[in-house]
C-alpha atoms as a PDB file:
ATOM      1  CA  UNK A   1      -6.948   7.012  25.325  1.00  0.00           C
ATOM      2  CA  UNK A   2      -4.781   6.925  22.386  1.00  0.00           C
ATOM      3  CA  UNK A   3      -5.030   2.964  22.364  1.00  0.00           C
ATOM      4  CA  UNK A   4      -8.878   3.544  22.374  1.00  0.00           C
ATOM      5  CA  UNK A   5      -8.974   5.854  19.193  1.00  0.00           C
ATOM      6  CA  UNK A   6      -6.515   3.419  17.530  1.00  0.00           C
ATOM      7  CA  UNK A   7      -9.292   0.652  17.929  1.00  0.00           C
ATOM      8  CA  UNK A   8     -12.244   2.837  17.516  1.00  0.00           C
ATOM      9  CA  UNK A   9     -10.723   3.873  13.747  1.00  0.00           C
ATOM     10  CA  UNK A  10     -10.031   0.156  13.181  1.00  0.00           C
ATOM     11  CA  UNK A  11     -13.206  -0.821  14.063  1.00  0.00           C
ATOM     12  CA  UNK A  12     -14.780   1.670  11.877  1.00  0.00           C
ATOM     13  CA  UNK A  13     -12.569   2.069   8.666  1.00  0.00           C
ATOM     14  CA  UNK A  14     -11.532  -2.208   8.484  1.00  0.00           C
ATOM     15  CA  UNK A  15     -15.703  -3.587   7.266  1.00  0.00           C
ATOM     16  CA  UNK A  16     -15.150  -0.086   4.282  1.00  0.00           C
ATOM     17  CA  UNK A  17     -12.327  -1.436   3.603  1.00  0.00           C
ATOM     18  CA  UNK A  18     -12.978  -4.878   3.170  1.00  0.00           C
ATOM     19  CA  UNK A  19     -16.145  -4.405   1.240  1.00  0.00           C
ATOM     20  CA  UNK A  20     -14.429  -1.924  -0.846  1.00  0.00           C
ATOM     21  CA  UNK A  21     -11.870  -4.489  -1.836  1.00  0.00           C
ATOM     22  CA  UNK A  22     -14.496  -6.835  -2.415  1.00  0.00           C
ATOM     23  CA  UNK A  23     -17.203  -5.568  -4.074  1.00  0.00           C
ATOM     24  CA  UNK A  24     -16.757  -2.169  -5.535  1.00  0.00           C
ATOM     25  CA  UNK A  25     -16.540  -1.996  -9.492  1.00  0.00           C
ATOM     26  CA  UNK A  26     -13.442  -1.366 -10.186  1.00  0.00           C
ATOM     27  CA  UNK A  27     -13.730   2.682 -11.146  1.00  0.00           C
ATOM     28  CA  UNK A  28     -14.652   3.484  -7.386  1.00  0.00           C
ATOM     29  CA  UNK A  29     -11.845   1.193  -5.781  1.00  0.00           C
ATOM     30  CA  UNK A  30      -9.571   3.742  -8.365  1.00  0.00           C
ATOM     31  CA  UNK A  31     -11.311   6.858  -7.450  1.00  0.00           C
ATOM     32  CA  UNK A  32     -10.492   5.810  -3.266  1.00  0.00           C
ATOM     33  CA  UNK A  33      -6.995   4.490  -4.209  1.00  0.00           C
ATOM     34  CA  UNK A  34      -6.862   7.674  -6.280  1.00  0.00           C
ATOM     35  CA  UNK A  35      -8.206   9.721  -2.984  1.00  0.00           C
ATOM     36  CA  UNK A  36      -5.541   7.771  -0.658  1.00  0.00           C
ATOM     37  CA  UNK A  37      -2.656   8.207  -2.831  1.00  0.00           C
ATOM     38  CA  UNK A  38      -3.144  12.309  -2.775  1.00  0.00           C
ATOM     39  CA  UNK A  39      -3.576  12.581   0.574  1.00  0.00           C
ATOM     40  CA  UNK A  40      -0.763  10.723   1.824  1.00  0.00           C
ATOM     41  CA  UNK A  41       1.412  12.517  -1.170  1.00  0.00           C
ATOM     42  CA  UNK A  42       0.455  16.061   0.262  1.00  0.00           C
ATOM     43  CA  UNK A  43       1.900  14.290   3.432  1.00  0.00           C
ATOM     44  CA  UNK A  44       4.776  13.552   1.813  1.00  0.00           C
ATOM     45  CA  UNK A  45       5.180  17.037   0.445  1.00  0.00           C
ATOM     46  CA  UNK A  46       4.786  18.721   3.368  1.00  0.00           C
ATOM     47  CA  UNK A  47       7.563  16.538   5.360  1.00  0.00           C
ATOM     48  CA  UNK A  48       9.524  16.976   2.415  1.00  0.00           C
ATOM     49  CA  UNK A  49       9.648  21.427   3.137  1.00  0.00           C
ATOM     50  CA  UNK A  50      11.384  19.972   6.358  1.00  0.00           C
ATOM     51  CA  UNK A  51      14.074  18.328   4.162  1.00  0.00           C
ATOM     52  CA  UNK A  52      14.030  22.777   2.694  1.00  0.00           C
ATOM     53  CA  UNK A  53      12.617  21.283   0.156  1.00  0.00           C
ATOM     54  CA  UNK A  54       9.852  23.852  -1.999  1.00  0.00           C
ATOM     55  CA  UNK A  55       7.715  21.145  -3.714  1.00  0.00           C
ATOM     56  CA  UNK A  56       5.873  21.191  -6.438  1.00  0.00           C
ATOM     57  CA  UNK A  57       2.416  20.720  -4.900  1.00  0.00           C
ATOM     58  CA  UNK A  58      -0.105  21.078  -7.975  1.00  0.00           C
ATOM     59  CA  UNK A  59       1.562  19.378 -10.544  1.00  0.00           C
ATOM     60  CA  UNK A  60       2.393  16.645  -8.337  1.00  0.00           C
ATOM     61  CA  UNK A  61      -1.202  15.987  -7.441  1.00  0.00           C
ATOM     62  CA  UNK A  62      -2.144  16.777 -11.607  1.00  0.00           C
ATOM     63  CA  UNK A  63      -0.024  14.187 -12.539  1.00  0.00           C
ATOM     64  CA  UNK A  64      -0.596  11.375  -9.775  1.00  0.00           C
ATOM     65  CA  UNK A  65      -4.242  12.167 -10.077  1.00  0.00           C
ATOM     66  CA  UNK A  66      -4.460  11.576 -13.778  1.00  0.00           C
ATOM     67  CA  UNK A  67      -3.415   8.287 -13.406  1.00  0.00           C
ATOM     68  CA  UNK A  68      -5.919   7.215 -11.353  1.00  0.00           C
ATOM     69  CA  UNK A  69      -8.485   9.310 -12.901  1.00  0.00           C
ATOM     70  CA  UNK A  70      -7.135   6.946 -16.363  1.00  0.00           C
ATOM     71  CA  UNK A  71      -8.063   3.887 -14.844  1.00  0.00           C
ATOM     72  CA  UNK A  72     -11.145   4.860 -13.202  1.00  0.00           C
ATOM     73  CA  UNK A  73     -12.528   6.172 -16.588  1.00  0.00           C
ATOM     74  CA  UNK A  74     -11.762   3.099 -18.448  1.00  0.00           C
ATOM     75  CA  UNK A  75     -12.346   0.341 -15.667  1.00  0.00           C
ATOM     76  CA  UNK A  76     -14.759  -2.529 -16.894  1.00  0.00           C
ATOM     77  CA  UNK A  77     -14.814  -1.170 -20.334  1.00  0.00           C
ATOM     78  CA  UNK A  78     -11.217  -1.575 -21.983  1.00  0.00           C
ATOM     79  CA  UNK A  79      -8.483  -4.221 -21.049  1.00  0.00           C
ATOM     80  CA  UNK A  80      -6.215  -1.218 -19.898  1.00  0.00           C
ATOM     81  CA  UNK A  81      -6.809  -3.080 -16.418  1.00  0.00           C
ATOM     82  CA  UNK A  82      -4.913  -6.299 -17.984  1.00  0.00           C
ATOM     83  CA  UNK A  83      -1.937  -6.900 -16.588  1.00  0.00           C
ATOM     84  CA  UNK A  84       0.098  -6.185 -19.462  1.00  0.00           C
ATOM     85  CA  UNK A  85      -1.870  -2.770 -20.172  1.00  0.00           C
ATOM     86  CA  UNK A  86      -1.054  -1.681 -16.335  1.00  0.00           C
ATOM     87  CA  UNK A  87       2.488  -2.476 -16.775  1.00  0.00           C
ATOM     88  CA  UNK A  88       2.960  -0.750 -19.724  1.00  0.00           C
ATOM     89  CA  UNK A  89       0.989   2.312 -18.242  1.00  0.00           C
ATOM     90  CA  UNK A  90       2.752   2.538 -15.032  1.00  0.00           C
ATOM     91  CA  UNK A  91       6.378   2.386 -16.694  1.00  0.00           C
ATOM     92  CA  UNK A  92       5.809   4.974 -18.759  1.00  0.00           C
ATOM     93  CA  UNK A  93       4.636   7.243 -16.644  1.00  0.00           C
ATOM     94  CA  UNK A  94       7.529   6.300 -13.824  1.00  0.00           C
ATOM     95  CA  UNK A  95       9.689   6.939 -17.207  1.00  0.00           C
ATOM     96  CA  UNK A  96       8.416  10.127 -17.807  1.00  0.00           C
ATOM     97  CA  UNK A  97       7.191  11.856 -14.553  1.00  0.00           C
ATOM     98  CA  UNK A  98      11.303  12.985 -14.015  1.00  0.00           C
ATOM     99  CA  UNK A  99      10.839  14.953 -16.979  1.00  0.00           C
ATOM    100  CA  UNK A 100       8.031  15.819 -16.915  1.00  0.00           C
ATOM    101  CA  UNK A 101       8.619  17.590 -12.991  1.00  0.00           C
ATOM    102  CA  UNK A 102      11.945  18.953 -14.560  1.00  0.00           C
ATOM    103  CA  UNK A 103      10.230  20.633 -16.928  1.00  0.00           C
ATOM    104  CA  UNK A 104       7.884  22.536 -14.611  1.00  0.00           C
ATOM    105  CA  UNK A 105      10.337  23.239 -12.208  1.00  0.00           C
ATOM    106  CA  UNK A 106      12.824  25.061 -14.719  1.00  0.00           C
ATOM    107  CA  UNK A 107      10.291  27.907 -14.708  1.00  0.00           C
ATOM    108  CA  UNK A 108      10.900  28.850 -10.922  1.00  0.00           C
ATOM    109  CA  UNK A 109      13.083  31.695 -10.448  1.00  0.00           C
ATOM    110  CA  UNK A 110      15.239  29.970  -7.536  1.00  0.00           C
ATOM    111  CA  UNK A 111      16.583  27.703  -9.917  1.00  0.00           C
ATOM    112  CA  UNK A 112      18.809  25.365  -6.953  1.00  0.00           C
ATOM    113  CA  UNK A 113      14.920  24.698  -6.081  1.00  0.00           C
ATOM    114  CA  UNK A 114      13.793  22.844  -9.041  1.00  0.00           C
ATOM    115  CA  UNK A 115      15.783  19.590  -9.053  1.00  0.00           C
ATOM    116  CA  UNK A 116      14.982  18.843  -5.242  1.00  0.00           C
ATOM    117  CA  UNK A 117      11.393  19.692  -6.460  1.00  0.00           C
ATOM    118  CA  UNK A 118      11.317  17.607  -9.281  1.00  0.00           C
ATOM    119  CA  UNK A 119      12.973  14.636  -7.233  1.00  0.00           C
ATOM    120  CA  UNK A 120      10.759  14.496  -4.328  1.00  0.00           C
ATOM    121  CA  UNK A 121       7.802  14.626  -7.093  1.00  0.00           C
ATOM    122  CA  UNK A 122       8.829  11.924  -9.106  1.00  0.00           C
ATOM    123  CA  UNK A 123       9.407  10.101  -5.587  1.00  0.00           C
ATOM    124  CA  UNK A 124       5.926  10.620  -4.550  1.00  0.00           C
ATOM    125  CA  UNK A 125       4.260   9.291  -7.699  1.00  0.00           C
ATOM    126  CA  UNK A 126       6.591   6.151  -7.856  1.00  0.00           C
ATOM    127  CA  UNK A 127       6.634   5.474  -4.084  1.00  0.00           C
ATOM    128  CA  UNK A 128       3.057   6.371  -3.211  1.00  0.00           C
ATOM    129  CA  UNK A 129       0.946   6.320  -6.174  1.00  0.00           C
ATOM    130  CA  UNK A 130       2.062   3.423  -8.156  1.00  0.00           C
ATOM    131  CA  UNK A 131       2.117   0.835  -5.149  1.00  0.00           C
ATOM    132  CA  UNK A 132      -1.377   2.375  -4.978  1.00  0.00           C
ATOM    133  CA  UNK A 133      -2.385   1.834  -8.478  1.00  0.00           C
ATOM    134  CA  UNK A 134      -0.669  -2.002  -8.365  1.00  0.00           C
ATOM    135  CA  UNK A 135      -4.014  -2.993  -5.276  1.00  0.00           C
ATOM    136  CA  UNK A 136      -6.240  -1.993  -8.262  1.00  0.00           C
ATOM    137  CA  UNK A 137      -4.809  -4.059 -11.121  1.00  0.00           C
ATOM    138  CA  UNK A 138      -4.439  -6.913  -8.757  1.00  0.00           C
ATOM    139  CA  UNK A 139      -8.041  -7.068  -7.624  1.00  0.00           C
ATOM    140  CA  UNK A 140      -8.389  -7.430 -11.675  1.00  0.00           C
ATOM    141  CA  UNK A 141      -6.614 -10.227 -11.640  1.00  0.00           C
ATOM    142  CA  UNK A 142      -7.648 -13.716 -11.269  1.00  0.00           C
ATOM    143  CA  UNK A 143      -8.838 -14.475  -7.611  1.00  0.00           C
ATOM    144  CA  UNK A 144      -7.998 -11.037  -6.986  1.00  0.00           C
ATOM    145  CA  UNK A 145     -10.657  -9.652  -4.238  1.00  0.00           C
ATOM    146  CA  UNK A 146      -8.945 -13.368  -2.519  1.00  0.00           C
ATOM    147  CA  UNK A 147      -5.598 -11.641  -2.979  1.00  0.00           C
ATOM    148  CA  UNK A 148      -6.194  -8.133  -1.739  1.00  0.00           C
ATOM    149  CA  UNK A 149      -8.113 -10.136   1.316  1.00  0.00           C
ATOM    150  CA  UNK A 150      -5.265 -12.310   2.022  1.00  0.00           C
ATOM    151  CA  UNK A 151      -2.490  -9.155   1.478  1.00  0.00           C
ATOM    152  CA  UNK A 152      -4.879  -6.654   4.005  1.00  0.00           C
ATOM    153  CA  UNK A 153      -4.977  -9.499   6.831  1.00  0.00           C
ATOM    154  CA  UNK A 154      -1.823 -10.560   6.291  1.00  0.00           C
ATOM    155  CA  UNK A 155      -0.479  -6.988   7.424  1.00  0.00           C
ATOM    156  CA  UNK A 156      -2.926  -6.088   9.899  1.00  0.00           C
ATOM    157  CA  UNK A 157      -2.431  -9.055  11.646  1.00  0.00           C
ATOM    158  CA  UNK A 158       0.987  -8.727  11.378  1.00  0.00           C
ATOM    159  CA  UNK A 159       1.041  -5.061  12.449  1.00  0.00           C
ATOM    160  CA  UNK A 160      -1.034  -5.935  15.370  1.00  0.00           C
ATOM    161  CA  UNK A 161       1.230  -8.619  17.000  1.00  0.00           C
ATOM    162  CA  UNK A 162       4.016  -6.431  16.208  1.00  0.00           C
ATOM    163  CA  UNK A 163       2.630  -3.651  18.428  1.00  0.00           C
ATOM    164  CA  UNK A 164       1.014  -6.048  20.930  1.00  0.00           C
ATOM    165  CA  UNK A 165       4.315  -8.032  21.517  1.00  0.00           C
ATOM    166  CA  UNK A 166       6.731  -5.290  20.713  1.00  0.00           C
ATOM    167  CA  UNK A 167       5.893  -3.265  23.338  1.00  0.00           C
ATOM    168  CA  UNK A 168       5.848  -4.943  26.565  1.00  0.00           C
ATOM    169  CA  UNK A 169       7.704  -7.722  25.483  1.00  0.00           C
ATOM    170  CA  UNK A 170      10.340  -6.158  23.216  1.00  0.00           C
ATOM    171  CA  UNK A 171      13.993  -5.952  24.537  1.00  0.00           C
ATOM    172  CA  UNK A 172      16.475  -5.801  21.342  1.00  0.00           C
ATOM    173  CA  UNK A 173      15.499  -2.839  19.321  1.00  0.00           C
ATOM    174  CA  UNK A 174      15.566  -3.567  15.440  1.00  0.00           C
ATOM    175  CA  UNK A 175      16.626   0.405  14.287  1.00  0.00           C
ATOM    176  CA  UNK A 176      17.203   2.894  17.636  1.00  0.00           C
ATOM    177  CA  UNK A 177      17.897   5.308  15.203  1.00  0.00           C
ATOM    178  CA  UNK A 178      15.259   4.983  12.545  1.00  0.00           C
ATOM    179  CA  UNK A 179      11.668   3.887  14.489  1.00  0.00           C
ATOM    180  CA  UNK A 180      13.077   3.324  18.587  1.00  0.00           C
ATOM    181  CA  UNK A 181       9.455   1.547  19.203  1.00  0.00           C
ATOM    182  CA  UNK A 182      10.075  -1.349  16.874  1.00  0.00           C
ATOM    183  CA  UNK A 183      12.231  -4.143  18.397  1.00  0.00           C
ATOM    184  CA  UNK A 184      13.203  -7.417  17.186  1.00  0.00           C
ATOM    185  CA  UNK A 185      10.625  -9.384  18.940  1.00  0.00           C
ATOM    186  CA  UNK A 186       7.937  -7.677  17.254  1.00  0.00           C
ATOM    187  CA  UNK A 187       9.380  -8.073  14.025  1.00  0.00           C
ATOM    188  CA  UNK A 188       9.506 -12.272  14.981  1.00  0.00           C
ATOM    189  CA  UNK A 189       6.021 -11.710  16.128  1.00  0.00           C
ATOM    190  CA  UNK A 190       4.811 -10.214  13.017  1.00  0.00           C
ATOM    191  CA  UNK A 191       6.113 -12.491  10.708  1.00  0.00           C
ATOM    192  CA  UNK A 192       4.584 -15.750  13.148  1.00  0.00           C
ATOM    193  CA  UNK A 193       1.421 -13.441  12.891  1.00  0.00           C
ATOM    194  CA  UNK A 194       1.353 -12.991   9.063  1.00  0.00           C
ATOM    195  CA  UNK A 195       2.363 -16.869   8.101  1.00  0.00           C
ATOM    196  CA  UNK A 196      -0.342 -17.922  10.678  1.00  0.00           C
ATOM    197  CA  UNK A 197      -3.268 -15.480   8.764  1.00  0.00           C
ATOM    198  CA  UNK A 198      -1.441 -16.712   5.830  1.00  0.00           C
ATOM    199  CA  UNK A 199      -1.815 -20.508   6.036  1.00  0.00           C
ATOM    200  CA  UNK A 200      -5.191 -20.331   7.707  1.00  0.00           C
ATOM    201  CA  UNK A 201      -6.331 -17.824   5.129  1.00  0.00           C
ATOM    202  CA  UNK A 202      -5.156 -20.556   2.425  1.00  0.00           C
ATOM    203  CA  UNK A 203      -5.898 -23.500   3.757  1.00  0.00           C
ATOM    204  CA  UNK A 204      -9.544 -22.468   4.290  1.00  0.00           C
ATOM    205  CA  UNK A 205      -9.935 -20.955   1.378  1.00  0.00           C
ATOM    206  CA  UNK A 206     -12.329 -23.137  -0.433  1.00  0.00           C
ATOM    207  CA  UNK A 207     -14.996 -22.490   2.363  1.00  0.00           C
ATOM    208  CA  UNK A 208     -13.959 -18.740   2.729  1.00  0.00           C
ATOM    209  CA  UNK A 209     -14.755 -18.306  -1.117  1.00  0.00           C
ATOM    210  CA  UNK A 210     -17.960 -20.322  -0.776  1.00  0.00           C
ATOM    211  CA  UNK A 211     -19.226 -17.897   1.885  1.00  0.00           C
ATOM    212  CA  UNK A 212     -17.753 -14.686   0.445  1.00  0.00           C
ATOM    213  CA  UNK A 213     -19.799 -16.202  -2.821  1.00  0.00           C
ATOM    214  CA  UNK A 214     -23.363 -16.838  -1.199  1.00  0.00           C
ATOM    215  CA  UNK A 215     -23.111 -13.411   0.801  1.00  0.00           C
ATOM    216  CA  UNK A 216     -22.738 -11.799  -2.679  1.00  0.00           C
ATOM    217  CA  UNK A 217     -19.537 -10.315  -1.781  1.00  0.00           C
ATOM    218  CA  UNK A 218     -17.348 -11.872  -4.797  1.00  0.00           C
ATOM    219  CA  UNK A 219     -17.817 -13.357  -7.883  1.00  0.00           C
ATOM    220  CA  UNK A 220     -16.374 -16.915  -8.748  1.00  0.00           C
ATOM    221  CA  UNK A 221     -13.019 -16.080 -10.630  1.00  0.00           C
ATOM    222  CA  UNK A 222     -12.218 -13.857  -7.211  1.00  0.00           C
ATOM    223  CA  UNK A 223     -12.425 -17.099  -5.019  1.00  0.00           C
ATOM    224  CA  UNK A 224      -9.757 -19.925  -4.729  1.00  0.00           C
ATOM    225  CA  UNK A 225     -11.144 -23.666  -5.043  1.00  0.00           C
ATOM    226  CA  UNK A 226      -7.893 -25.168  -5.703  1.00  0.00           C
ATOM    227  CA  UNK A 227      -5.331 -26.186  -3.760  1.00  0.00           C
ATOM    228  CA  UNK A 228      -2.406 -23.997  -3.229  1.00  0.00           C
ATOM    229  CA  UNK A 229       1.187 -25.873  -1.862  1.00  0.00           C
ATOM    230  CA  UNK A 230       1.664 -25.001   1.502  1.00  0.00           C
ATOM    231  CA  UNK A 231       5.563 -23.979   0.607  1.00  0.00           C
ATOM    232  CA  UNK A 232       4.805 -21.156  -1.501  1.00  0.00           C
ATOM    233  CA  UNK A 233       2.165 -20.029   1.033  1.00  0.00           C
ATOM    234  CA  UNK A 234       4.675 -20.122   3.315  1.00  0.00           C
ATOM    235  CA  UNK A 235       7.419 -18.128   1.473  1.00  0.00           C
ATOM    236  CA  UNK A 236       4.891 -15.853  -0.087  1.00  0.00           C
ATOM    237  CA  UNK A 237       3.529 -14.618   3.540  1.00  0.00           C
ATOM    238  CA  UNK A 238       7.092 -14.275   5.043  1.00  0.00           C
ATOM    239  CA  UNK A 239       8.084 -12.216   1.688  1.00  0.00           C
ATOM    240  CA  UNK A 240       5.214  -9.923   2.268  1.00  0.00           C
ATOM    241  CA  UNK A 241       5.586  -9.431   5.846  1.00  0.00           C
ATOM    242  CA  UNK A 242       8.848  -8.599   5.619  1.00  0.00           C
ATOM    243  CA  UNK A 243       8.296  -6.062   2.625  1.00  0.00           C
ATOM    244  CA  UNK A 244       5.322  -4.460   5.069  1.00  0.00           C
ATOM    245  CA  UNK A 245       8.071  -3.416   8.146  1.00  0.00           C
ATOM    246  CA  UNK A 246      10.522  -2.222   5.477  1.00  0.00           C
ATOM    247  CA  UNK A 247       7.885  -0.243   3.849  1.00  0.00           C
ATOM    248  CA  UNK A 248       6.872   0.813   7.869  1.00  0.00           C
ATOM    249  CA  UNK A 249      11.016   1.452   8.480  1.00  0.00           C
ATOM    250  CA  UNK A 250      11.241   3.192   4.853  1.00  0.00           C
ATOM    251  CA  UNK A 251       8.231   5.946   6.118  1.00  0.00           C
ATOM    252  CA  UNK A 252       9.575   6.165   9.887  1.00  0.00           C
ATOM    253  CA  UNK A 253      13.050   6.952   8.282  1.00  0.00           C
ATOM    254  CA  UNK A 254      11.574  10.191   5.955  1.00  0.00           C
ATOM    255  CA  UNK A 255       9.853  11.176   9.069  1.00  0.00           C
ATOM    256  CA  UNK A 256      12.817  10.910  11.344  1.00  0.00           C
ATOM    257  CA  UNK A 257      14.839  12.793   9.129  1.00  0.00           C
ATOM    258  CA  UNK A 258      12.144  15.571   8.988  1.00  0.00           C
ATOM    259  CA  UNK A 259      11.410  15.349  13.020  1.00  0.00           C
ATOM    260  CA  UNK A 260       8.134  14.660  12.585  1.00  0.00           C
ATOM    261  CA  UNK A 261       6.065  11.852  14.269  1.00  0.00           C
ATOM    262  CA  UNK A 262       3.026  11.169  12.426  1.00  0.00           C
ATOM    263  CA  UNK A 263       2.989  12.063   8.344  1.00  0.00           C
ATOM    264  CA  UNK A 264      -0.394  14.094   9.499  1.00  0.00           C
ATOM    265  CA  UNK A 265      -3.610  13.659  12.080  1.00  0.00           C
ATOM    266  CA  UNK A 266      -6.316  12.894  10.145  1.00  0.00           C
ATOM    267  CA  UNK A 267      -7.236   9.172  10.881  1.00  0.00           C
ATOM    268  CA  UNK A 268      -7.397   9.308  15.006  1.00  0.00           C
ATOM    269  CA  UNK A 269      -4.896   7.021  17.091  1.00  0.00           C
ATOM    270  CA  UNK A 270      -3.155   6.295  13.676  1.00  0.00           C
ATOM    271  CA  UNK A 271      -1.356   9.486  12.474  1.00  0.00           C
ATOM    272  CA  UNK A 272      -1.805  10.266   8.993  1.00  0.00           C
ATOM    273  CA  UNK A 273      -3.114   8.590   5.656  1.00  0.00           C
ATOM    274  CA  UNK A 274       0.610   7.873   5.102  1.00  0.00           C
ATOM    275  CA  UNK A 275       0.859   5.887   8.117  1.00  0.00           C
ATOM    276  CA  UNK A 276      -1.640   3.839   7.833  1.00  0.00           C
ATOM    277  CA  UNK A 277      -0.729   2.491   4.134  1.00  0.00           C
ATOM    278  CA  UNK A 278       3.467   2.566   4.381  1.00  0.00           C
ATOM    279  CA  UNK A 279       3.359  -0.897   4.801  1.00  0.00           C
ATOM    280  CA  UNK A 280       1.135  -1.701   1.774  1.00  0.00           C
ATOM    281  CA  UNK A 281       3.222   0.704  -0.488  1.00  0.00           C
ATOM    282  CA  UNK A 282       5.871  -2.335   0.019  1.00  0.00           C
ATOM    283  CA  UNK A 283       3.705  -5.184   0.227  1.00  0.00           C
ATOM    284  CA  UNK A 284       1.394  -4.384  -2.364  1.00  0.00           C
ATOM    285  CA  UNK A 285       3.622  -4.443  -5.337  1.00  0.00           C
ATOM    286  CA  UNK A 286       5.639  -7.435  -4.064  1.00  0.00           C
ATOM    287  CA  UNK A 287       2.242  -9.455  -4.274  1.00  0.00           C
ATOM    288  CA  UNK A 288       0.979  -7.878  -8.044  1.00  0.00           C
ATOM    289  CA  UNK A 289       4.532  -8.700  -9.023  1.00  0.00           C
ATOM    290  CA  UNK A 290       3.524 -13.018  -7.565  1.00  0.00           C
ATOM    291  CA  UNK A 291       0.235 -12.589  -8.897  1.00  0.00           C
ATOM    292  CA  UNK A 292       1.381 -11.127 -12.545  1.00  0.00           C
ATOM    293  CA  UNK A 293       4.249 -13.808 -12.669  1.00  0.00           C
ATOM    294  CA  UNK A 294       1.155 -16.314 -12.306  1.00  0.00           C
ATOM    295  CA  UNK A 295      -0.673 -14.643 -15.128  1.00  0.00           C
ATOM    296  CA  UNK A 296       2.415 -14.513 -17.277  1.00  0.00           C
ATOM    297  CA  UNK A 297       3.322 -18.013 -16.634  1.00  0.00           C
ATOM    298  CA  UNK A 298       0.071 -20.168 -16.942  1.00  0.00           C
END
């Protein structure tokens, strides 16, 4: 049953998803990421009371939300969706959000409150909403619906095999401790999984952009028609995988520590919004960081 509401929610959310990344003007892929990013935060505050921890729920979500709401209002009209604009943006606010949480939590009365407060805020705007933030700038890139396609198979498929291999087939586990279900074959299988999509992905992606093209699902500067050496694919998809199951450890550990299963319940047979995007809060920013190296460099 719980493998047949795990597929069901796949089957449902993954088309949304992919013709979000594709086609949606830039302000509504912000407002979702925006949506995303809050909900898996208040899952991340509420593990974080198990760590006795009395967060600091509103401000959190103010300041996270503002961020998105910044890019949403000004998507497709200023360049503050350049890369250079969005790394400037995101710094400072990293920079400041410590602060600015320290400021508001030096007005509680329990004053051995406000710096575990202020720490786990700052945490959940830097580990939740910024890797969120970095799949919008990168689909403003330069073949970037190609690149958000290529990162969103690229995990699935390696989160699949990882799951469909790990399980039966798994004898070593990876971290008995951290996540007891995750076992070194999986992990082999994941990465096999993910360079496979990867290459494939690549190799056809002349005809992949062609068809995304005549369906009206992309525009021209989101499709690949060159080229790209098979190496860097290579490295590139092995990078990412690898930075998805630390970002999948990274969320298993928080919730291990807090004794909790699932971040939350609301996507069936998945757990929570936090468990569904751990991987990408890893993944994601490895790939902007590639794909704004590219920019940088040409």
């Amino acid at each position: 049953m719980e493998l047949l509401k795990r597929v069901l929610t796949a089957v449902v959310l993954i088309p949304l998803v992919l013709l979000l990344i594709l086609r949606a003007p830039a302000a509504v892929l912000a407002f979702v990421a925006g949506v995303v990013a809050l909900a898996a935060i208040h899952e991340l505050l509420k593990i974080s009371e198990s760590y006795s921890i009395q967060p600091l729920r509103a401000p959190t979500y103010i300041f996270s939300g503002l961020f998105f709401v910044a890019i949403a209002i000004h998507a497709g009209t200023t360049d503050l969706l350049s890369t250079s604009a969005f790394t400037y943006l995101a710094f400072s606010a990293a920079v400041i959000s410590p602060f600015v949480f320290l400021a508001i939590a030096m007005t509680r009365n329990n004053l051995k409150s406000a710096f575990p407060a202020a720490l786990v805020a700052s945490f959940a705007f830097v580990y939740v909403a910024l890797p969120m933030a970095s799949l919008v700038q990168l689909r403003e890139q330069w073949r970037g619906s190609f690149l958000l396609l290529y990162l969103l198979l690229l995990v699935w498929a390696g989160d699949i095999f990882a799951y469909f291999i790990g399980k039966p087939f798994g004898r070593h586990r990876m971290s008995p401790r951290v996540s007891p279900n995750k076992t070194w074959e999986g992990a082999v299988a994941s990465v096999i999984a993910s360079v496979s999509v990867g290459v494939l992905i690549f190799h056809y992606a002349q005809p992949i952009s062609s068809a995304l093209m005549h369906a009206d699902l992309i525009e021209r500067q989101n499709g690949v028609f060159e080229q790209i050496p098979l190496i860097i694919v290579i490295v590139l998809s092995i990078v990412l995988n690898v930075a998805a199951q630390l970002g999948d450890l990274v969320e298993s550990l928080i919730k291990r520590g807090a004794g909790a299963k699932d971040s939350g319940a609301i996507l069936p047979g998945h757990g929570g919004m936090l468990d569904r995007i751990d991987a990408l809060l890893f993944a994601a920013p490895v790939l902007w960081c590639y794909a704004a190296w590219r920019v940088m460099t040409q």
